[in-house]
Protein backbone atom coordinates (compact mmCIF):
# COMPACT_ATOMS: atom_id res chain seq x y z
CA UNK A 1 87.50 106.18 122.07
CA UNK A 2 86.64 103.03 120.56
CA UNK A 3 83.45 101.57 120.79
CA UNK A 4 81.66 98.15 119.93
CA UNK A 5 79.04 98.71 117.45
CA UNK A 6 77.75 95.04 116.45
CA UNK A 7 77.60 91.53 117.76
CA UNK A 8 76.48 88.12 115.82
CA UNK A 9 77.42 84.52 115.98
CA UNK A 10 77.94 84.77 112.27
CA UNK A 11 81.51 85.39 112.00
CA UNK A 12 82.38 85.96 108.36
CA UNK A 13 78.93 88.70 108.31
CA UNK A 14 81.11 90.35 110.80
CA UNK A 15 84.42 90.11 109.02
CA UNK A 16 82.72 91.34 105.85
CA UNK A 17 80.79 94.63 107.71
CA UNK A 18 84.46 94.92 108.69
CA UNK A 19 85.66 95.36 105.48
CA UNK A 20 82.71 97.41 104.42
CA UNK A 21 83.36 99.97 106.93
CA UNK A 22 87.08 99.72 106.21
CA UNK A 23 86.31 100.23 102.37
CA UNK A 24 84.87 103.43 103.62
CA UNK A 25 87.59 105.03 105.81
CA UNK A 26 85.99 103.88 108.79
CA UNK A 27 88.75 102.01 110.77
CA UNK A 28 87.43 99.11 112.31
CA UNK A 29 88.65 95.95 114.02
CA UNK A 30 86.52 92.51 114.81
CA UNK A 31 87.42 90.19 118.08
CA UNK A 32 86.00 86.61 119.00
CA UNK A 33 84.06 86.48 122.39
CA UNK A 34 82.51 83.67 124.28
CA UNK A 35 79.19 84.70 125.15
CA UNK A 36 77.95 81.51 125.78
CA UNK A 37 78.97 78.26 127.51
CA UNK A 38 77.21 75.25 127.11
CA UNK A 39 76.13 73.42 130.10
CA UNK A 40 77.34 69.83 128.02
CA UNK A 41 80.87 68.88 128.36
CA UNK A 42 81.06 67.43 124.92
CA UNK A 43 79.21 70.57 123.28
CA UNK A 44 81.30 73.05 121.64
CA UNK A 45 81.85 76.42 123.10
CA UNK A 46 78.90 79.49 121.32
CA UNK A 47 81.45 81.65 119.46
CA UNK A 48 80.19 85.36 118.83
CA UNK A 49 82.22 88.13 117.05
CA UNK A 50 81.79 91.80 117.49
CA UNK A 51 82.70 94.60 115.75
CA UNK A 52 84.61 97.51 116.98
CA UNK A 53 85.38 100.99 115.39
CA UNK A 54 87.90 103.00 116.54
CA UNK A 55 86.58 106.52 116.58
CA UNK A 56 83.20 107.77 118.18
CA UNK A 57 82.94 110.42 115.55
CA UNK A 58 82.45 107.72 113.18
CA UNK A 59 79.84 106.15 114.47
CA UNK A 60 76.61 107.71 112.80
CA UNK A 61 78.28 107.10 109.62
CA UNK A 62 79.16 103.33 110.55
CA UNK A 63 74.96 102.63 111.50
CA UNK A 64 74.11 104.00 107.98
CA UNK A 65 76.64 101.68 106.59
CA UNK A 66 75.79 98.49 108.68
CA UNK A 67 71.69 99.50 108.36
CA UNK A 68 72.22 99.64 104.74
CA UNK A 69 74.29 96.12 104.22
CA UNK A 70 71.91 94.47 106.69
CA UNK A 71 68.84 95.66 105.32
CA UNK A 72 69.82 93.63 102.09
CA UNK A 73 71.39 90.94 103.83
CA UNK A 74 68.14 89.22 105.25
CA UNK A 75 64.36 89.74 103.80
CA UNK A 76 62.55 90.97 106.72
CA UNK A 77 58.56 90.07 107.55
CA UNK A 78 56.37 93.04 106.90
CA UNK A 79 56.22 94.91 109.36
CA UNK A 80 58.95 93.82 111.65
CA UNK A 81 61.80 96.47 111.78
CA UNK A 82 64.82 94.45 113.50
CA UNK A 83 67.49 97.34 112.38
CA UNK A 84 67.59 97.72 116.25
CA UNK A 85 69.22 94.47 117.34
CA UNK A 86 72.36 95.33 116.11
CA UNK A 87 72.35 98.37 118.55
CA UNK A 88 71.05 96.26 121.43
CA UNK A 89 73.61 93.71 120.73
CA UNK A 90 76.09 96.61 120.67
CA UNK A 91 75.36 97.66 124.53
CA UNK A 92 75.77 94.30 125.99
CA UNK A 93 78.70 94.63 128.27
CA UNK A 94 81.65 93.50 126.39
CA UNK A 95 82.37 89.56 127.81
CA UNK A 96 86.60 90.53 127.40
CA UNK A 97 88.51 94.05 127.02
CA UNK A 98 88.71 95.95 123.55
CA UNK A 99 91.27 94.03 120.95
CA UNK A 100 94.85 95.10 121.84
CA UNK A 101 94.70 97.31 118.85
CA UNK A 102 92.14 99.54 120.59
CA UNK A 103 92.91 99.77 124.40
């Protein structure tokens, strides 16, 4: 069964964990959600893309993967450990279905 594993508003960080999971047999498929509406009419629309893999017996090997290319994607403050929010991002309630490619 397929399952969402990240969620960001950064869109091409998405694309390229992707492409890193794809690089690694890991077959995995992104989709655009609106998670956020603003309460302006003239604002634009918060755009957030997740990140879906398509097996569950994948999954252990797709957080060492994403932990890994996050960890050197932003410096974190010592102390602070925010390899979690990926995971809480990931069990938010999906806002639309799986991608057709998936359900």
């Amino acid at each position: 069964m397929a399952q969402r594993i990240y969620i960001a508003s950064d869109q091409l960080l998405v694309n390229h964990l992707c492409n890193l999971l794809e690089k690694a047999g890991i077959p995995a498929l992104t989709q655009k959600a609106v998670m956020d509406a603003p309460q302006e009419e003239c604002t634009p629309l918060a755009w957030y893309s997740e990140l879906w893999i398509m097996r569950d017996g994948q999954l252990a090997r797709a957080w060492q993967l994403l932990d890994r290319a996050l960890a050197g994607e932003n410096p974190r403050p010592p102390g602070r450990d925010f390899s979690a929010l990926g995971r809480q991002a990931a069990n938010i309630p999906p806002s639309f279905p799986p991608p057709a490619e998936i359900a």
